[in-house]
PDB file of N, CA and C in Angstrom:
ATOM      1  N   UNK A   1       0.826  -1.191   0.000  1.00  0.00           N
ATOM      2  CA  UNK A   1       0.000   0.000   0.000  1.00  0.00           C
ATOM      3  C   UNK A   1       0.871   1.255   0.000  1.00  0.00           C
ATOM      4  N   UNK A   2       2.029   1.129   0.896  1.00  0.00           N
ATOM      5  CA  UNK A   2       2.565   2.599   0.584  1.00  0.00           C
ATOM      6  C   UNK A   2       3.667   2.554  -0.278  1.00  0.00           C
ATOM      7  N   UNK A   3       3.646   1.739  -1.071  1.00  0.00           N
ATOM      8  CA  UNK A   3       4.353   1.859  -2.392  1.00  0.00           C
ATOM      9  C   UNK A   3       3.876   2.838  -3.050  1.00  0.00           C
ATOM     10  N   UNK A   4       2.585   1.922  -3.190  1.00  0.00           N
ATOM     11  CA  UNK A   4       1.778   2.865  -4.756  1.00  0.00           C
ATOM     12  C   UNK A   4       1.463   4.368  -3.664  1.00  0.00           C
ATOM     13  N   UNK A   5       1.231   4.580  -2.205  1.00  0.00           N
ATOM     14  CA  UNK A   5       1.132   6.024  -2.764  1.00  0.00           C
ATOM     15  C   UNK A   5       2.644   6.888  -3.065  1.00  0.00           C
ATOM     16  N   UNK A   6       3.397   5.724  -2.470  1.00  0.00           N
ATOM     17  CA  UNK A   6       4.766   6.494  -2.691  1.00  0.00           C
ATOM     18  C   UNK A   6       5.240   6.999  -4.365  1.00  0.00           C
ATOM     19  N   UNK A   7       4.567   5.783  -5.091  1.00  0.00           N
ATOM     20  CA  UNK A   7       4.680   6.207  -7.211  1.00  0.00           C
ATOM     21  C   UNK A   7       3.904   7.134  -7.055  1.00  0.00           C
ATOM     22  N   UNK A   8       2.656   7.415  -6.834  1.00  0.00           N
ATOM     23  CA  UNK A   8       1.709   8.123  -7.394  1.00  0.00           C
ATOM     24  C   UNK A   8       2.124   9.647  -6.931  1.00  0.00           C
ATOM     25  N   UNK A   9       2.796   9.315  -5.464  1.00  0.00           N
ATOM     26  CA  UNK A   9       3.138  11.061  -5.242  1.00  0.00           C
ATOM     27  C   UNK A   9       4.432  11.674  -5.941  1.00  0.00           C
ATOM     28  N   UNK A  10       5.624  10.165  -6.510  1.00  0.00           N
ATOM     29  CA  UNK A  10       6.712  10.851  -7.098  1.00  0.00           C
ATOM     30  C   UNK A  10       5.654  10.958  -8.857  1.00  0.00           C
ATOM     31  N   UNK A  11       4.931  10.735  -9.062  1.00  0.00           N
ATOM     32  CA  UNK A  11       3.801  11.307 -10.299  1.00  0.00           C
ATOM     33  C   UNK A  11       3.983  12.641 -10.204  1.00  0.00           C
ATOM     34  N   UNK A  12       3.571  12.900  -9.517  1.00  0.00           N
ATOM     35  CA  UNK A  12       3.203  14.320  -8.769  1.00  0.00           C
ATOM     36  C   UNK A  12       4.504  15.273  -9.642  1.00  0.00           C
ATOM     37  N   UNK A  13       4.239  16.494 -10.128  1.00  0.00           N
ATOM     38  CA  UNK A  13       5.260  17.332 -10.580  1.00  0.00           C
ATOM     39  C   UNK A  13       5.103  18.497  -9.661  1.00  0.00           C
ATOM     40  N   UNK A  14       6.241  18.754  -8.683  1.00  0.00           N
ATOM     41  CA  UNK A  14       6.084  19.967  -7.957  1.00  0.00           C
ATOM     42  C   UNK A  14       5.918  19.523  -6.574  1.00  0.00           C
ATOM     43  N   UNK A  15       5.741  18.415  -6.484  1.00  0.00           N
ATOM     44  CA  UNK A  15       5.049  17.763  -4.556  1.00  0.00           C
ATOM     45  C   UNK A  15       6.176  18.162  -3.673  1.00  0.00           C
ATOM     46  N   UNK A  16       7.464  18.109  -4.140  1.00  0.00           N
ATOM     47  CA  UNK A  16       8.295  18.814  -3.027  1.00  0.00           C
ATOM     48  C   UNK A  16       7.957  19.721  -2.046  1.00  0.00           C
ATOM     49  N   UNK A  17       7.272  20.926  -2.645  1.00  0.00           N
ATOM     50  CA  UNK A  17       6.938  21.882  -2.036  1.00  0.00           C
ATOM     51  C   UNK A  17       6.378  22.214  -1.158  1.00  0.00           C
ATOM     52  N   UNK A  18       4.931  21.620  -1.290  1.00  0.00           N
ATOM     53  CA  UNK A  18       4.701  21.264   0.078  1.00  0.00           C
ATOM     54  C   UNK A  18       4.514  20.848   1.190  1.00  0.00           C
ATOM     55  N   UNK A  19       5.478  19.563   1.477  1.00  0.00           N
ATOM     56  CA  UNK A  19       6.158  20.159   3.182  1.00  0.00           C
ATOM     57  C   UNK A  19       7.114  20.719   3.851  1.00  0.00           C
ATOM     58  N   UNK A  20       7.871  21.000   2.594  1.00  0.00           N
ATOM     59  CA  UNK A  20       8.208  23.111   3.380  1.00  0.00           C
ATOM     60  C   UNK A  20       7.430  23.864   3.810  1.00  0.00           C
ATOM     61  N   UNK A  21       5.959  23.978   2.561  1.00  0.00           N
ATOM     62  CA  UNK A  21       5.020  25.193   2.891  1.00  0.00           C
ATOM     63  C   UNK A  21       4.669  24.858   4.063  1.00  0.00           C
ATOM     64  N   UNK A  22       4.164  23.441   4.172  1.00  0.00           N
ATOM     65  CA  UNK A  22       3.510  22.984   5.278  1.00  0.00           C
ATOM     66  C   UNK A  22       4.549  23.586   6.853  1.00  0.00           C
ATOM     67  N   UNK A  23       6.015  22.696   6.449  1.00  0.00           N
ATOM     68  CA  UNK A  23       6.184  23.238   8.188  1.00  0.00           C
ATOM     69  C   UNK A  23       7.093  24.666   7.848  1.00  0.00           C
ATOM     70  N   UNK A  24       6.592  25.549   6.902  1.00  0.00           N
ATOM     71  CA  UNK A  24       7.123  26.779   7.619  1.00  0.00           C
ATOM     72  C   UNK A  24       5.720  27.551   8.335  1.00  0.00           C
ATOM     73  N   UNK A  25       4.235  26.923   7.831  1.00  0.00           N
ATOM     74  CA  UNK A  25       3.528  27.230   8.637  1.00  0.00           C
ATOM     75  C   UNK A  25       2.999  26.903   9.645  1.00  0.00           C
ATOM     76  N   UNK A  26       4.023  25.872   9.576  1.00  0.00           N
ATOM     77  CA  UNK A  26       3.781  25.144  11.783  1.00  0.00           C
ATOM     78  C   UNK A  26       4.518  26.427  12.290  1.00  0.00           C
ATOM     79  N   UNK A  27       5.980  26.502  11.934  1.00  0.00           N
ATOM     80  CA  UNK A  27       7.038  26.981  12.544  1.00  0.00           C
ATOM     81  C   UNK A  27       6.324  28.176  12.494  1.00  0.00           C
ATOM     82  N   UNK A  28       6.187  29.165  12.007  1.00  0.00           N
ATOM     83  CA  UNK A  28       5.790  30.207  11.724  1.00  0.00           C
ATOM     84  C   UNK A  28       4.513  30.925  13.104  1.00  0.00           C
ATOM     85  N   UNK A  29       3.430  29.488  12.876  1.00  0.00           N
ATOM     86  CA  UNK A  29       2.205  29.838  14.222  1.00  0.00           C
ATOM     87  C   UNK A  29       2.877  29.522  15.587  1.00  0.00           C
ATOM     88  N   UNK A  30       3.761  29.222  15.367  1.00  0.00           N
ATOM     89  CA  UNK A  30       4.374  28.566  16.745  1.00  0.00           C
ATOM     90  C   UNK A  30       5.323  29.925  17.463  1.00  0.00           C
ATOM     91  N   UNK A  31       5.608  29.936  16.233  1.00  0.00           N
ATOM     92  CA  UNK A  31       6.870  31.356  16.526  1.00  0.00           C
ATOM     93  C   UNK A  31       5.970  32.494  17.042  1.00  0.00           C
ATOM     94  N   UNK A  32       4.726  33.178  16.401  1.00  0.00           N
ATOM     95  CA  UNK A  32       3.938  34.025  17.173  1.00  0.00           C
ATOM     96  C   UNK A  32       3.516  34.056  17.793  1.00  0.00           C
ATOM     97  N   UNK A  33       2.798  32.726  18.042  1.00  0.00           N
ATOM     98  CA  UNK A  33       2.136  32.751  19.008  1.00  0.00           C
ATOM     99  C   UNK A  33       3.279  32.643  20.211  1.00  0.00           C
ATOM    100  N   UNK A  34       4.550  32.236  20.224  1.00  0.00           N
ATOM    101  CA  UNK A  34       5.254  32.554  21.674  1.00  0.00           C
ATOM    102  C   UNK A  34       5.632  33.667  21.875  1.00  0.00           C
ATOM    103  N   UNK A  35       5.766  34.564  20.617  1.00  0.00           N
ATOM    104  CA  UNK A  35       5.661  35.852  20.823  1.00  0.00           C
ATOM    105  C   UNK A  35       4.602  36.820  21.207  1.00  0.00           C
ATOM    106  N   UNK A  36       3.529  36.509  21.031  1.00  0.00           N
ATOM    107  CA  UNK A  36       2.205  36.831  21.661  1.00  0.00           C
ATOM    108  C   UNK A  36       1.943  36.555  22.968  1.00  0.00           C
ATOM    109  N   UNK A  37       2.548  35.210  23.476  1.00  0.00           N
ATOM    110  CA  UNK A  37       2.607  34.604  25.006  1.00  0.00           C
ATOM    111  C   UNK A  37       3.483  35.572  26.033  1.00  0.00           C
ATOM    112  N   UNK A  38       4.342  35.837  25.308  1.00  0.00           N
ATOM    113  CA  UNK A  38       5.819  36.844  25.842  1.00  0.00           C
ATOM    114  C   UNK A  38       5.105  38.480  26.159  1.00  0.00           C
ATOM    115  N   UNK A  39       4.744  38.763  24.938  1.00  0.00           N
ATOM    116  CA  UNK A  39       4.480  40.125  25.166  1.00  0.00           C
ATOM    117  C   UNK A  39       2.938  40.597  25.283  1.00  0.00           C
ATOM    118  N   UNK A  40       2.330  39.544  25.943  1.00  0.00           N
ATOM    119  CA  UNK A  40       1.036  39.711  26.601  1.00  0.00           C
ATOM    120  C   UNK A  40       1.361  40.641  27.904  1.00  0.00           C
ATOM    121  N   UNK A  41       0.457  41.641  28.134  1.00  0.00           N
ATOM    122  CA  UNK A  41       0.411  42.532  29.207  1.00  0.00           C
ATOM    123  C   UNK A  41       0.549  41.587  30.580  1.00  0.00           C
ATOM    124  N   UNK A  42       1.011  41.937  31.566  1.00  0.00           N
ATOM    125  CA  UNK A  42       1.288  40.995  33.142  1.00  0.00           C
ATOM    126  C   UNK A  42      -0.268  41.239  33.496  1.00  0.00           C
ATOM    127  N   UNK A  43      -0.546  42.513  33.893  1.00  0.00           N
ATOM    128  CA  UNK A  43      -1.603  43.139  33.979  1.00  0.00           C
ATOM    129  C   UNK A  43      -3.024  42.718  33.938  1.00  0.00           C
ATOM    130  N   UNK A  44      -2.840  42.278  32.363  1.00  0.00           N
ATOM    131  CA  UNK A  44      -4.240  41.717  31.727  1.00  0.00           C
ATOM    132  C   UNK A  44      -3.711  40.069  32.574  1.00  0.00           C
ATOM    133  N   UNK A  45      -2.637  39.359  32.421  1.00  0.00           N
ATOM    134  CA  UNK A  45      -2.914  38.098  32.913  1.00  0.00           C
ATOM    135  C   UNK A  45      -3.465  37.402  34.478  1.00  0.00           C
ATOM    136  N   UNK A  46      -2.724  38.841  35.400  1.00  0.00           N
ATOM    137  CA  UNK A  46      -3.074  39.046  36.255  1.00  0.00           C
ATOM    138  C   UNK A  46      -4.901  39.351  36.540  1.00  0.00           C
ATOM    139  N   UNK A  47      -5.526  40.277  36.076  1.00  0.00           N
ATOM    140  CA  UNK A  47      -6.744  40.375  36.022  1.00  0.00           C
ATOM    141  C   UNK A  47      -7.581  39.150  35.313  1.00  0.00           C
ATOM    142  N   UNK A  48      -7.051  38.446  34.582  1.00  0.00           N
ATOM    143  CA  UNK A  48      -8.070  37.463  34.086  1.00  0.00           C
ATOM    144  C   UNK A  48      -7.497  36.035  34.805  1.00  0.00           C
ATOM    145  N   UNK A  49      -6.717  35.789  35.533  1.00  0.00           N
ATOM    146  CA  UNK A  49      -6.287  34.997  36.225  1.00  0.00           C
ATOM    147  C   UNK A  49      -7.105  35.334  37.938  1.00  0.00           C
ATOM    148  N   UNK A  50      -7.821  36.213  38.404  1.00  0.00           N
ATOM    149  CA  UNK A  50      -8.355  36.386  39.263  1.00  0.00           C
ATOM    150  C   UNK A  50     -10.237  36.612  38.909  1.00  0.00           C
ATOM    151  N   UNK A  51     -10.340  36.118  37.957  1.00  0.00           N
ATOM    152  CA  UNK A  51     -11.786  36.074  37.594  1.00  0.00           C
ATOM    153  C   UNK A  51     -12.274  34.658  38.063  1.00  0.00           C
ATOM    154  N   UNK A  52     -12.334  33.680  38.340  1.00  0.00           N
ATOM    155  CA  UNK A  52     -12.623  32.211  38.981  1.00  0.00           C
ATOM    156  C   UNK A  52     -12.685  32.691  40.665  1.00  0.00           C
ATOM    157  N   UNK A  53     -12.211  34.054  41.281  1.00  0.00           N
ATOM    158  CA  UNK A  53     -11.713  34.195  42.500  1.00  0.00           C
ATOM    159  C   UNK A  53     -12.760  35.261  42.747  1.00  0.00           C
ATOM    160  N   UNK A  54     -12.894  35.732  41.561  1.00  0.00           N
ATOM    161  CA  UNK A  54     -14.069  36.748  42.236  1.00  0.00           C
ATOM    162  C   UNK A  54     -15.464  36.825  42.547  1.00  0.00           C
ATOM    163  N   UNK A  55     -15.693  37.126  43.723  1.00  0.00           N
ATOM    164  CA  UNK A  55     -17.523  36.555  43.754  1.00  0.00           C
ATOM    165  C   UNK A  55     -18.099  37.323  43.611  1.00  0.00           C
ATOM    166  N   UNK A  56     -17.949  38.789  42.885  1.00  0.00           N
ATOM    167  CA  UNK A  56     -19.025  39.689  42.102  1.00  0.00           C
ATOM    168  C   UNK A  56     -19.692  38.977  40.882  1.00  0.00           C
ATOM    169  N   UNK A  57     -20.845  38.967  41.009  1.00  0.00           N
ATOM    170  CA  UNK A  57     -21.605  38.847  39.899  1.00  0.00           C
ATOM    171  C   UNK A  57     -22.521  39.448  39.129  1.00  0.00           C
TER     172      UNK A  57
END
């Protein structure tokens, strides 16, 4: 079985490509989003990290 998909994908003209495309857009969501994790306000994490604690409703 993974012969033939292995012929059918070297068929393929161009298939190289994408799984580069593919993991530069792992790498890529991964990379912002830890940059988004990093430069999230303390502030805001602090305030929404004390919402389960608060008994105003």
């Amino acid at each position: 079985m993974l012969k033939f998909i292995k012929h059918h994908m070297d068929s393929i003209s161009g298939i190289e490509i994408y799984p580069i495309i593919s993991l530069s857009i792992f790498f890529l969501f991964f990379v912002m989003l830890l940059v988004w994790v990093f430069s999230y306000s303390k502030d805001r994490i602090k305030e929404l990290s004390d919402i389960p604690l608060n008994e105003d409703k």
